[in-house]
Protein backbone atom coordinates (compact mmCIF):
# COMPACT_ATOMS: atom_id res chain seq x y z
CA UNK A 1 0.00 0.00 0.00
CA UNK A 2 1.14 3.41 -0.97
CA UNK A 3 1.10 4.64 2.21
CA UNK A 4 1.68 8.48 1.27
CA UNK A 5 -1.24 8.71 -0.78
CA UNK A 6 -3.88 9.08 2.06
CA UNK A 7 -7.10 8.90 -0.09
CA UNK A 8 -6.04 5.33 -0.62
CA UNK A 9 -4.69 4.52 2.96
CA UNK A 10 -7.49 5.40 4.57
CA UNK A 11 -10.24 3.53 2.13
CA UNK A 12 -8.17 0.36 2.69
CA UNK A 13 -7.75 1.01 6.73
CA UNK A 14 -11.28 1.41 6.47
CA UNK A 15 -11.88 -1.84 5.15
CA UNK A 16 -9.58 -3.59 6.76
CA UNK A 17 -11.01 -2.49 10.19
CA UNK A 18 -13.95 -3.76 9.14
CA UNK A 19 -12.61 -7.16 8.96
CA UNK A 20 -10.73 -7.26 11.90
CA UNK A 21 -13.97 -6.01 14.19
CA UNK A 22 -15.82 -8.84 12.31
CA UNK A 23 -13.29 -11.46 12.71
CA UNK A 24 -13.40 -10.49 16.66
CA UNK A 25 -16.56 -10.66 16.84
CA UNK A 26 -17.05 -7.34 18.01
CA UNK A 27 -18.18 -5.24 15.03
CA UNK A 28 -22.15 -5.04 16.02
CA UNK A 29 -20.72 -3.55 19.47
CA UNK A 30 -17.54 -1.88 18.64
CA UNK A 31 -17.93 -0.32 15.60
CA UNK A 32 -17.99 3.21 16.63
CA UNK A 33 -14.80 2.89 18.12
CA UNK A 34 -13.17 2.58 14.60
CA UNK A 35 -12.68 6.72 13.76
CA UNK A 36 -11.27 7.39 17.21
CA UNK A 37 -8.74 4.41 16.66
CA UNK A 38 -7.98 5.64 13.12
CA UNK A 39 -7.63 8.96 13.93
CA UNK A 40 -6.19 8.96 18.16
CA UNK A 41 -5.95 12.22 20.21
CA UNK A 42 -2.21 12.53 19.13
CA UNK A 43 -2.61 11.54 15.72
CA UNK A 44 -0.19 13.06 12.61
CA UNK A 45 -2.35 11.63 10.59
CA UNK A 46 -4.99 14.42 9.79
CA UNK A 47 -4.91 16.49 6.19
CA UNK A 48 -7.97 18.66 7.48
CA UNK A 49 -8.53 21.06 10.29
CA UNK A 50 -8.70 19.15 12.77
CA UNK A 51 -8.82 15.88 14.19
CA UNK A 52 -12.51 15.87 14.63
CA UNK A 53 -13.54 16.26 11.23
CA UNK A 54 -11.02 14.16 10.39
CA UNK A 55 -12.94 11.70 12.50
CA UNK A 56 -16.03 12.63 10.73
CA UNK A 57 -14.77 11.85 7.62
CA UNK A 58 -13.68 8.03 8.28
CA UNK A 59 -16.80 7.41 10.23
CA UNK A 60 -18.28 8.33 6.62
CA UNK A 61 -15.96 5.53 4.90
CA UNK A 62 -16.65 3.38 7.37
CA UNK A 63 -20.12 3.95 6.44
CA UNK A 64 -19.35 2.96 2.79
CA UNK A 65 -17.14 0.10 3.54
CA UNK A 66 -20.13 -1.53 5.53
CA UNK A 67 -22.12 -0.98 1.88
CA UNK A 68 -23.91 2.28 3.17
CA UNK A 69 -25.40 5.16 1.45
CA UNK A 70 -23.57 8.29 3.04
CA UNK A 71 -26.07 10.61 1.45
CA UNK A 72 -28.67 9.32 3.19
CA UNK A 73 -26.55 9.07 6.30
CA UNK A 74 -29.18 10.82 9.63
CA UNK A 75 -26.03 11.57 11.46
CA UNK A 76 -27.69 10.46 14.53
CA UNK A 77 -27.55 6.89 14.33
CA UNK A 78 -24.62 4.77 15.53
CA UNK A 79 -22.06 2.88 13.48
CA UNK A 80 -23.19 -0.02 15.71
CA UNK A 81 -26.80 0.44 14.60
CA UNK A 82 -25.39 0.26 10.81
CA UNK A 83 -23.36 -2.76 11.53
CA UNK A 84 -26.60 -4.31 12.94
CA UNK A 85 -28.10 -3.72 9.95
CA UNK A 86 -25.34 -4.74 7.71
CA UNK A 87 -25.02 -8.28 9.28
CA UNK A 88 -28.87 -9.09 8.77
CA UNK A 89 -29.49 -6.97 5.46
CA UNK A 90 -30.75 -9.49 2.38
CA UNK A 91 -30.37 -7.06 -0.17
CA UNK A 92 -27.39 -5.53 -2.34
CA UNK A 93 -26.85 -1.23 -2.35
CA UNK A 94 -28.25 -0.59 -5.78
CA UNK A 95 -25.96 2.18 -6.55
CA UNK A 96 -22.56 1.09 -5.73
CA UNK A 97 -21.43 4.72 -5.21
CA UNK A 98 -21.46 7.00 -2.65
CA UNK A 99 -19.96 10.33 -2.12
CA UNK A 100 -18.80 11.52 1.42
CA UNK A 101 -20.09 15.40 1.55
CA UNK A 102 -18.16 16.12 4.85
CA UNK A 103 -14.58 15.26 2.70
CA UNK A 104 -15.50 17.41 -0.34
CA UNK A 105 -13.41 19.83 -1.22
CA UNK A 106 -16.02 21.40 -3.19
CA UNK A 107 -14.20 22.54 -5.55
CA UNK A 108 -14.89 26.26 -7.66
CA UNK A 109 -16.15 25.79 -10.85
CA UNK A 110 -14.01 24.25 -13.86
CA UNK A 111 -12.15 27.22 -15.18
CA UNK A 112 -9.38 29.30 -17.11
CA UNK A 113 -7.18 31.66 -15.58
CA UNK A 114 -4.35 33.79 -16.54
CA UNK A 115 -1.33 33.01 -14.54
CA UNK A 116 1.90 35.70 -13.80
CA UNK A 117 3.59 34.18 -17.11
CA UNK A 118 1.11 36.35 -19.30
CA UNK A 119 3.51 39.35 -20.88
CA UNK A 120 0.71 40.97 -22.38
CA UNK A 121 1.42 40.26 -26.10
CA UNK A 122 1.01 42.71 -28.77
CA UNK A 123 -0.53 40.05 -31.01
CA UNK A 124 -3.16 39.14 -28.62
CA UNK A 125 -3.46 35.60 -29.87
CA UNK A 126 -5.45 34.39 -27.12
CA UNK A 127 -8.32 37.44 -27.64
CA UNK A 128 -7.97 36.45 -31.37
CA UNK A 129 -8.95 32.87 -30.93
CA UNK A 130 -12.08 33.37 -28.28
CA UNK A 131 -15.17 33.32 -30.50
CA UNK A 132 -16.81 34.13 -27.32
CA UNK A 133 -15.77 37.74 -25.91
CA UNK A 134 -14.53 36.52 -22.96
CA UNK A 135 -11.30 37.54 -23.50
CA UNK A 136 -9.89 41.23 -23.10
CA UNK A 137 -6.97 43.22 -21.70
CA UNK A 138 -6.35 44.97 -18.31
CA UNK A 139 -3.29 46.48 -16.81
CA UNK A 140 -1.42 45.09 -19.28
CA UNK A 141 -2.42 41.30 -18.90
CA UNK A 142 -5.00 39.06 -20.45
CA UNK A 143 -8.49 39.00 -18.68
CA UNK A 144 -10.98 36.07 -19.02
CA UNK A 145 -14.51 37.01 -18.15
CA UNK A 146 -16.03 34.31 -16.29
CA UNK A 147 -19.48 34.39 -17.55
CA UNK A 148 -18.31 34.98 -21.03
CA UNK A 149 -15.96 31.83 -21.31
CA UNK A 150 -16.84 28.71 -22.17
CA UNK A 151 -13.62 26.77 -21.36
CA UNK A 152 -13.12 25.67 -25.06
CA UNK A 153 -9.51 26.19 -24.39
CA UNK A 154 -8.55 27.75 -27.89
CA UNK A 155 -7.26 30.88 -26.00
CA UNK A 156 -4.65 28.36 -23.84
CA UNK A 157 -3.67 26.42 -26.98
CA UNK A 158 -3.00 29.64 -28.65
CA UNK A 159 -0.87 31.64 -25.40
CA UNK A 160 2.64 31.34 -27.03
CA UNK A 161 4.07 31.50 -23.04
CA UNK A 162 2.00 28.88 -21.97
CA UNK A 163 0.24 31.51 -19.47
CA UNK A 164 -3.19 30.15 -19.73
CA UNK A 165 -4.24 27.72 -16.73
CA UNK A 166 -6.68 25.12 -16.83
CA UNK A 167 -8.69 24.53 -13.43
CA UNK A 168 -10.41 21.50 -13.80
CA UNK A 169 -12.62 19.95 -10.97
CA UNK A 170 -10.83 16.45 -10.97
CA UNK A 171 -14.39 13.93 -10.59
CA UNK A 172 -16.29 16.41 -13.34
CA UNK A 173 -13.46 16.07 -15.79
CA UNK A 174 -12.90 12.31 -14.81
CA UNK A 175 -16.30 11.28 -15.59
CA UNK A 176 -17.14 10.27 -19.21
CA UNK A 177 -20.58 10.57 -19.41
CA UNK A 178 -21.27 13.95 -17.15
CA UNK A 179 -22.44 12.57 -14.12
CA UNK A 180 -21.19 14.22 -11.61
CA UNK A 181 -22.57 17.95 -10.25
CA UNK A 182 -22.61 20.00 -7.99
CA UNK A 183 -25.33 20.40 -5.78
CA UNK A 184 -25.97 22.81 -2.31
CA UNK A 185 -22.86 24.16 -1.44
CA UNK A 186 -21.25 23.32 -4.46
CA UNK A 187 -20.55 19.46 -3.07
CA UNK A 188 -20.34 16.72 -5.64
CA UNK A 189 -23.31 14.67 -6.45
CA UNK A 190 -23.88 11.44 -8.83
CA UNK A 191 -26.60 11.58 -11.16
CA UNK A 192 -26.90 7.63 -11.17
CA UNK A 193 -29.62 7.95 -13.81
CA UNK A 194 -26.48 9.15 -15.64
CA UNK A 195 -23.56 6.38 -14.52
CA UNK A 196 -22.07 4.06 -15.61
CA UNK A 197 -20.30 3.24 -12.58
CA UNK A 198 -16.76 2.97 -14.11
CA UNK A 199 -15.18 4.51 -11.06
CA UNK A 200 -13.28 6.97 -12.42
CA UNK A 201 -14.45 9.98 -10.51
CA UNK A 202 -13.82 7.96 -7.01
CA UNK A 203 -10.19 7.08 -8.80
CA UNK A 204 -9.78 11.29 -9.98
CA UNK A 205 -11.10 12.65 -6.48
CA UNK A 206 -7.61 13.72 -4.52
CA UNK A 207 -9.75 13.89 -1.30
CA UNK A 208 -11.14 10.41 -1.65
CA UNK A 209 -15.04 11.76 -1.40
CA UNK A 210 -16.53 8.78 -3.46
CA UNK A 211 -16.30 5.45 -2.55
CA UNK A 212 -17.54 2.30 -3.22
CA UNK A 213 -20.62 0.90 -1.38
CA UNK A 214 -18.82 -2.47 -0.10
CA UNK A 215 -20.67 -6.07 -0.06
CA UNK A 216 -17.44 -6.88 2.04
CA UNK A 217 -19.70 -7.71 5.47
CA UNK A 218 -22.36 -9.97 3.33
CA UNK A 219 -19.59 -12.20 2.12
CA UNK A 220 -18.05 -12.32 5.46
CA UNK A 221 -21.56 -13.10 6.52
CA UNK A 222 -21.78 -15.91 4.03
CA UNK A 223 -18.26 -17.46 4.86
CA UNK A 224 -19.29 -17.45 8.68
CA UNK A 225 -22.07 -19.44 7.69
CA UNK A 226 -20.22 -21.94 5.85
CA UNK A 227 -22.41 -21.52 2.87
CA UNK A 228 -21.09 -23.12 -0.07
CA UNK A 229 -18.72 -20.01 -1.71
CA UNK A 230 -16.55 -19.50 -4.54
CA UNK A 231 -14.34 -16.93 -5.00
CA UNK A 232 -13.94 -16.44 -8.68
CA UNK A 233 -10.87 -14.51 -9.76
CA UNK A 234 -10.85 -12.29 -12.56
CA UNK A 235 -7.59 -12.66 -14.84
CA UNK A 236 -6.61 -8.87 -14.31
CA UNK A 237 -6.04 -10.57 -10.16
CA UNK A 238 -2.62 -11.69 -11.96
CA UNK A 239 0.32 -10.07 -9.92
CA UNK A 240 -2.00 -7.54 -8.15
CA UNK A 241 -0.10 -9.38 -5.43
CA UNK A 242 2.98 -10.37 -4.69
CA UNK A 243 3.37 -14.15 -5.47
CA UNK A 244 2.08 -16.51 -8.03
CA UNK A 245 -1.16 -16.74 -9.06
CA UNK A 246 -1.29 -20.47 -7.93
CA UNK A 247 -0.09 -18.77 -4.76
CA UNK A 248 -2.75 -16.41 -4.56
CA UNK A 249 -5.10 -19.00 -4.75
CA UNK A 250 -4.17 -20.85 -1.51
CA UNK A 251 -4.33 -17.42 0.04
CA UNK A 252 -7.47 -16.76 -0.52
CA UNK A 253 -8.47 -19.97 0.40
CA UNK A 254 -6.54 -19.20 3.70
CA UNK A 255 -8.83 -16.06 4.08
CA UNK A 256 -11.57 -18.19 4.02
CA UNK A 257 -13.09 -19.42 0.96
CA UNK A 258 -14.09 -23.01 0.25
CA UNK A 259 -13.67 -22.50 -3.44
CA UNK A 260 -11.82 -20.74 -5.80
CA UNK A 261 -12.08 -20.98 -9.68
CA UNK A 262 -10.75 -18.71 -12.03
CA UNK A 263 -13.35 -16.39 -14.33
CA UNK A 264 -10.89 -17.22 -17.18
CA UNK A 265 -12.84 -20.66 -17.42
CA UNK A 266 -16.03 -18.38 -18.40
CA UNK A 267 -13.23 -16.07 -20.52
CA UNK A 268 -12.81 -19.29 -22.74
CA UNK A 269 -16.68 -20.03 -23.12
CA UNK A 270 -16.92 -15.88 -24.34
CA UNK A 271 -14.41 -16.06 -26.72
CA UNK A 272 -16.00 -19.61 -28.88
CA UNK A 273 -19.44 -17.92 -28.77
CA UNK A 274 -18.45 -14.19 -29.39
CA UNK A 275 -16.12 -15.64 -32.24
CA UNK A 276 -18.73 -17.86 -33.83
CA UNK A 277 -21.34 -14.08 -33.54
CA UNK A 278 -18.79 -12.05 -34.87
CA UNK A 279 -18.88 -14.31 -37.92
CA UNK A 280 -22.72 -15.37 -38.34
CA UNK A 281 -23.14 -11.22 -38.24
CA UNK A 282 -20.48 -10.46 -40.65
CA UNK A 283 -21.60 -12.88 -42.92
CA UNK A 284 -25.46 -11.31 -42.67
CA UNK A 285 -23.87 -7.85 -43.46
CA UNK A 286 -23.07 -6.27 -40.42
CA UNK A 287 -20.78 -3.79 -41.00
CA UNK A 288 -18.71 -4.41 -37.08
CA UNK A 289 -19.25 -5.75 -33.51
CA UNK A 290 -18.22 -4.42 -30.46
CA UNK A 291 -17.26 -6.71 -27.12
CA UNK A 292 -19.80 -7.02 -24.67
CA UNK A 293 -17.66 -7.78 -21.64
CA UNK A 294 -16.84 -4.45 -19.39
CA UNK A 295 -19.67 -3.91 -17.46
CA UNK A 296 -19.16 0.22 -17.57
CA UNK A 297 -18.87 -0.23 -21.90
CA UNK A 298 -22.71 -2.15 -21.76
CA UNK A 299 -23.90 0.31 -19.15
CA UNK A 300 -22.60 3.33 -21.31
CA UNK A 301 -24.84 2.62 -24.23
CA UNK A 302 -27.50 1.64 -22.32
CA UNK A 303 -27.97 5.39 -20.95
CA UNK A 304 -25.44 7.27 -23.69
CA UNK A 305 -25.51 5.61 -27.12
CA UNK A 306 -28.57 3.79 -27.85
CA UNK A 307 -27.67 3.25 -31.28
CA UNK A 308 -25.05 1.62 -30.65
CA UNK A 309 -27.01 -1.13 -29.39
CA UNK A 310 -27.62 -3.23 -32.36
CA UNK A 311 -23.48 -3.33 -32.48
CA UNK A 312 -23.02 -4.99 -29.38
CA UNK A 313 -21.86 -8.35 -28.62
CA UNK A 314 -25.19 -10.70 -27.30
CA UNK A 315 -22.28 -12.77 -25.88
CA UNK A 316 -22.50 -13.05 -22.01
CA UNK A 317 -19.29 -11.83 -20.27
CA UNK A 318 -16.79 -14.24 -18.53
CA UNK A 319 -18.22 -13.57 -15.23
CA UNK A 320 -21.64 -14.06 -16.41
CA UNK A 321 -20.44 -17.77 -17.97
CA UNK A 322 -18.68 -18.54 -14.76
CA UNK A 323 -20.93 -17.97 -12.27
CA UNK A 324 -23.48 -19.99 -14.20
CA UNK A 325 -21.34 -22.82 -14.10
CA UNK A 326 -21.04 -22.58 -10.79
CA UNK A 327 -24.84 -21.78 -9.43
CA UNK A 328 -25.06 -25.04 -11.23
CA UNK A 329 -23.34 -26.55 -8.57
CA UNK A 330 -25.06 -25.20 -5.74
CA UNK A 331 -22.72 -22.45 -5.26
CA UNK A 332 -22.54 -18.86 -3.77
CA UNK A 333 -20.94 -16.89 -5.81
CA UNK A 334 -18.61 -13.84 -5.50
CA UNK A 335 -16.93 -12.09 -8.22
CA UNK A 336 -13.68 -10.78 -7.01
CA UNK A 337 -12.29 -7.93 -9.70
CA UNK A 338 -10.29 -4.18 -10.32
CA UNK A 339 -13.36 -2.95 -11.02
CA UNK A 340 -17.04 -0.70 -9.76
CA UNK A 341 -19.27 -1.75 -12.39
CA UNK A 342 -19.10 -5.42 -12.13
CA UNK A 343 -21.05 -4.87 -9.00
CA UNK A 344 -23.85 -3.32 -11.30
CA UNK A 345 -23.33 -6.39 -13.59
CA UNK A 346 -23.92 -8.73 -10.38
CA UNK A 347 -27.12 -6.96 -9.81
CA UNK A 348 -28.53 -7.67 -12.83
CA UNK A 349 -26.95 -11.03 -13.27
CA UNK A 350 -29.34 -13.84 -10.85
CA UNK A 351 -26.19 -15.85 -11.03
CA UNK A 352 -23.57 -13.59 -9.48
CA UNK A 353 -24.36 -13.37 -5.72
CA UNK A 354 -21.44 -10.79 -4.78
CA UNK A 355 -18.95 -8.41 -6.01
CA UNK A 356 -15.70 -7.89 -4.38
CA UNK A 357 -12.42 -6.00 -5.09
CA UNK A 358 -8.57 -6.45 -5.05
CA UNK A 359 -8.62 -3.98 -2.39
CA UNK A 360 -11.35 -5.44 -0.64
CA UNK A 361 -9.69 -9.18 -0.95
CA UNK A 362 -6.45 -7.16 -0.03
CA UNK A 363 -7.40 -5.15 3.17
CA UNK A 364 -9.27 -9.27 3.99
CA UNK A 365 -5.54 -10.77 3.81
CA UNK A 366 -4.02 -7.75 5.62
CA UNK A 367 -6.23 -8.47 8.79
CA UNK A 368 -5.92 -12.24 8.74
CA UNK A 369 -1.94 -11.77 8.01
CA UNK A 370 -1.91 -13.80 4.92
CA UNK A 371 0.78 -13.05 2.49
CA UNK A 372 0.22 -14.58 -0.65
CA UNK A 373 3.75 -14.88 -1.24
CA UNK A 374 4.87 -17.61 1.55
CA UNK A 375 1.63 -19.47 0.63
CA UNK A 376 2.11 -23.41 -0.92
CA UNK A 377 1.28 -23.94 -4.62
CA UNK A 378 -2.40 -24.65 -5.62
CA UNK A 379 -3.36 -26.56 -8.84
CA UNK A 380 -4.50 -24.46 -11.56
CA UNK A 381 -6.96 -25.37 -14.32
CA UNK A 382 -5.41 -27.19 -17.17
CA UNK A 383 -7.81 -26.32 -19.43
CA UNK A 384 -7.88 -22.52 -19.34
CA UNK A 385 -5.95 -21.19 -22.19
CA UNK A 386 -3.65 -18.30 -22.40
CA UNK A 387 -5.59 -15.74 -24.28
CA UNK A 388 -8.84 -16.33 -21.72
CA UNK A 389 -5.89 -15.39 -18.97
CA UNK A 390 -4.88 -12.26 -20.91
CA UNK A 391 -8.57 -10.54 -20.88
CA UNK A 392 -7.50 -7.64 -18.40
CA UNK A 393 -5.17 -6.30 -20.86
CA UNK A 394 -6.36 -3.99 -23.64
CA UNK A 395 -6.62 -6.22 -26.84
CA UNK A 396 -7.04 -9.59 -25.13
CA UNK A 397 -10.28 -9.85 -25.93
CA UNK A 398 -10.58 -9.10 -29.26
CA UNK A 399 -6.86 -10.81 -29.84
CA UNK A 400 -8.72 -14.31 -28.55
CA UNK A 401 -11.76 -13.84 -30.87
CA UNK A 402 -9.34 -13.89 -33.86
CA UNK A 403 -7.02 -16.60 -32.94
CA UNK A 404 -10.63 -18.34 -31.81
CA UNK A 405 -11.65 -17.60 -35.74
CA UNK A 406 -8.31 -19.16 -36.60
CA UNK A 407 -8.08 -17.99 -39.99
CA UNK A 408 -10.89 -19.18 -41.75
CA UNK A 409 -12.90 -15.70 -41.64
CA UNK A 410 -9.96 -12.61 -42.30
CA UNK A 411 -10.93 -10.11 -39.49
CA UNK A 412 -9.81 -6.81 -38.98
CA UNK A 413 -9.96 -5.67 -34.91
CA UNK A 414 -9.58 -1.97 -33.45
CA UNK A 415 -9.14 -0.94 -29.70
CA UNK A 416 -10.95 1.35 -27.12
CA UNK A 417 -9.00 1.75 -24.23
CA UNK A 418 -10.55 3.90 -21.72
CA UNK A 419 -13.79 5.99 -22.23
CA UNK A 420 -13.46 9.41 -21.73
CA UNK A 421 -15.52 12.76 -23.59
CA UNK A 422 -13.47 12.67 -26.96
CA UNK A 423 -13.94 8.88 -26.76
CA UNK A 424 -17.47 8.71 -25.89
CA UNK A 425 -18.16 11.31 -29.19
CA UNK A 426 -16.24 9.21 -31.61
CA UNK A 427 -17.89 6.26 -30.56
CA UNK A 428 -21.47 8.72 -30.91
CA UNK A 429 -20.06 8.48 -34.66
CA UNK A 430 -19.14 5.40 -35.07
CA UNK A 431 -22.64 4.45 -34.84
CA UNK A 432 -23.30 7.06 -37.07
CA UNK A 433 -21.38 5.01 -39.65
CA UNK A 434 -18.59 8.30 -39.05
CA UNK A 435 -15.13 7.17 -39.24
CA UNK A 436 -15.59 3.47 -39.21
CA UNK A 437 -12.27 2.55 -40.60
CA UNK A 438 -11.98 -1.08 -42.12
CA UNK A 439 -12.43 -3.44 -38.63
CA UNK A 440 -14.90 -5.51 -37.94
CA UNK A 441 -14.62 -6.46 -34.28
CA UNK A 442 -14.23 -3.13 -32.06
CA UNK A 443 -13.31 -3.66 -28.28
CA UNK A 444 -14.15 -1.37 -25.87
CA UNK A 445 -12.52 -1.05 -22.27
CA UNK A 446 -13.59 2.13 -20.15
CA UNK A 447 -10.22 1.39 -18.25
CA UNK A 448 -6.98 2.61 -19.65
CA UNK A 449 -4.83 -0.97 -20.56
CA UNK A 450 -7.81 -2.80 -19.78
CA UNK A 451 -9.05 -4.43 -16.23
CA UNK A 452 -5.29 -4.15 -15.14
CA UNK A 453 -6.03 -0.03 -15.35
CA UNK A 454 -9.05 -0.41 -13.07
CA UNK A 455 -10.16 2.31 -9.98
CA UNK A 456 -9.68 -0.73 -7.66
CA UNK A 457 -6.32 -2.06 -8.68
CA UNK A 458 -3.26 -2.55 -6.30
CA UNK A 459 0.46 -2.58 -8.82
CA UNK A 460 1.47 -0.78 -11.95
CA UNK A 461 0.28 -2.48 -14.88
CA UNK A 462 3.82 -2.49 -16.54
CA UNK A 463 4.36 -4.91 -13.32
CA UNK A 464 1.14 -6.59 -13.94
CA UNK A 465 1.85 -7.31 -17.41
CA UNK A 466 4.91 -8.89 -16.62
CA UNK A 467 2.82 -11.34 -14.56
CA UNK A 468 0.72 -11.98 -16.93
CA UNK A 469 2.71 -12.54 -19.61
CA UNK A 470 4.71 -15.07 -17.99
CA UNK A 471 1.40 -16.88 -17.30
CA UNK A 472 0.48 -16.90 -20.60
CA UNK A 473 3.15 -18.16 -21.71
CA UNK A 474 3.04 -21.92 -20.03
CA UNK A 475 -1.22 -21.90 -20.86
CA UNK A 476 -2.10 -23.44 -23.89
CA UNK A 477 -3.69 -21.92 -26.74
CA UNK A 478 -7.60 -21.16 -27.81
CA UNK A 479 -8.87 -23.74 -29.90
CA UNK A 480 -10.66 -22.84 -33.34
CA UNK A 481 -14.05 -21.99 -31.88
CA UNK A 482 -15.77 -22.68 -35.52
CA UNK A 483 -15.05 -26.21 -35.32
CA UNK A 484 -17.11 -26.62 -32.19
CA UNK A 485 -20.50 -26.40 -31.14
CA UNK A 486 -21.61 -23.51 -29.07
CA UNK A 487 -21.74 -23.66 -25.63
């Protein structure tokens, strides 16, 4: 853990606290103790005024990591009460963000401003450029009007001196799909009718004011009930931490999991049937096809690009083909991933029970002391191939629908990695028939690099790739997914 960014620290400490009151068996009573041991009389650990609103503020996370709404937070009511609650509840959060008003920064308004570098050209190629009168000179200097400007930025990409500042507020400009706004007091707010829960605002926010709504207490709820659970492990979990992956298994089986299977094995079952679409549509006319497996992609044309619809892969996602496999078994099921929207996906998904993250599974081993590392080998799957294990990273999936075609339908494949404004537009086009291009098979990750560049990661991804790589190596390859029948 990066222990000098504090946004982070403190949303795993708040986790992990969690954890440890459950494991003691002390949570329901003890729970309000958790911000005063956080944040002691002496601690160095405040960024904020004081100590007490520091205190504030975690009992808010710790609000969120029990899978609470802090906007509907009364103030009044005990973190014990909520803990009650959390240990008897039967039903999931159905938004699976929250954001934490008291640790808001509320930012001013996105803006430009003229900085002390401005020499107060003759030219004026920043006044030339606004097509909106907002710019004019005073004292010698450039002078944006506020309710003039429109923050197009021409007048900053024209300032030969670089003088021109951009002021962004970091969740706004984060958020692909303009969700996020300010409400009383200029505080962020979600519009959820809006997100797509990809988790970058929460990821953008230097103050850590969004969090996750955690399902962390209802899976230690099932384990302590010895239900039947399986852990299944997305293939971006490659080295998210230290050790091997067969390593990582028989930690988390340490942690407390009866099962543990590897969403890879539903990665294999996507790739045949996706392949064998791609082709039936091709061969009906379709011009292209886009991947249907990040949850934030399906949720973004949903709500933002409806006709883009008809593009979009019927194939069920890894997770989806997994946990079906395993419900058949009797199973509980819990998707552990990098990622905020797979927890939408499990809502909507009867076969996925609960969501989970790395940092979640992370701040689990850092309370039990498990360290992956100086754990024995487990046996991994024989079966699951190579390209199923490199999913997470930007191209695997589209990379395992051709070598799944194997040749015997020519394919051309383009790459969306990470959904932002500009990306979100050009897709708007796309299914416009704008600036198609010649592929046929279009995948589209709303994470930079892929899972491995998710909000809830733990390592680099040049690390992570490493990892994976390696493990890709000694798995064996996709068979043609045209000579079998579909699954």
């Amino acid at each position: 853990m990066n222990l000098d960014n504090k946004a982070i620290y403190f949303r795993r400490t708040a986790l992990r606290k969690i954890v440890e009151a459950f494991d003691k068996g002390i949570l329901q009573t003890e729970a309000y103790r958790i911000p005063y041991e956080v944040i002691p009389q002496d601690s160095k650990s405040s960024v904020r005024c004081c100590i007490y609103k520091e205190r504030a503020v975690f009992r808010a996370r710790t609000l969120a990591a029990m899978g609470w709404s802090v906007e509907e937070d009364d103030e009044a009511t005990s973190l014990n009460d909520y803990a009650k609650r959390a240990l008897t509840r039967s039903h999931i959060p159905q938004h699976p963000l929250t954001v934490m008003d008291i640790a808001c920064h509320a930012c001013r308004k996105a803006r430009h401003m003229i900085t002390e570098a401005c020499q107060g050209c003759l030219a004026r190629p920043c006044q030339q450029v606004c097509k909106f009168g907002a710019m004019s000179f005073r004292d010698g200097r450039a002078f944006i009007d506020p309710d003039k400007c429109r923050n197009c930025g021409a007048c900053k990409q024209a300032c030969p001196f670089n003088a021109i500042a951009f002021v962004p507020v970091p969740c706004e400009q984060a958020c692909p799909v303009d969700a996020i706004h300010k409400g009383e007091n200029d505080v962020a707010g979600i519009n959820f009718d809006r997100c797509i829960s990809c988790g970058q605002c929460m990821e953008a926010c230097p103050f850590g004011a969004i969090m996750e709504r955690s399902q962390l207490i209802d899976v230690l709820g099932e384990l302590k009930k010895g239900s039947p659970v399986v852990a299944m492990i997305a293939p971006s979990i490659v080295g998210q931490f230290d050790g091997t992956l067969p390593q990582l298994i028989t930690a988390i089986k340490k942690a407390g999991f009866p099962q543990v299977t590897e969403v890879a094995l539903g990665a294999d079952v996507t790739t045949a049937n996706e392949a064998r679409e791609l082709v039936e549509r091709l061969e009906k006319g379709v011009p292209f096809m886009t991947t249907s497996c990040c949850a934030a992609w399906v949720q973004a044309v949903k709500k933002h690009l409806p006709s883009l619809k008809e593009f979009i892969s019927h194939t069920l996602t890894p997770a989806a083909y997994t946990a079906e496999i395993e419900k058949q078994k009797g199973n509980v099921t819990v998707f552990i991933g990098p990622c905020v929207s797979k927890r939408v996906e499990g809502m909507e998904n009867p076969n996925i029970d609960y969501v989970m993250t790395y940092e979640e599974l992370g701040a689990m081993f850092d309370a039990k002391g498990i360290n992956p590392a100086t754990c024995e080998d487990a046996k991994l799957d024989p079966s699951i191939s190579g390209e199923a294990r490199y999913y997470g990273v930007t191209g695997g999936v589209a990379q395992a629908v051709e070598n799944a075609i194997a040749g015997k339908k020519p394919i051309n494949k383009s790459v969306v990695q990470g959904l932002d404004k500009k990306t979100m537009a050009l897709l708007n086009a796309y299914a416009n028939g704008k600036g198609l291009g010649s592929f046929h098979l279009l995948e589209v990750m709303s994470c930079k690099g892929g899972c491995i560049g998710g909000p809830c990661t733990l390592k680099p991804q040049a690390q992570t790739i490493k990892s994976i790589k390696e493990l890709v190596e000694k798995s064996p390859k996709v068979p043609c997914a045209l000579d079998k029948k579909k699954k």
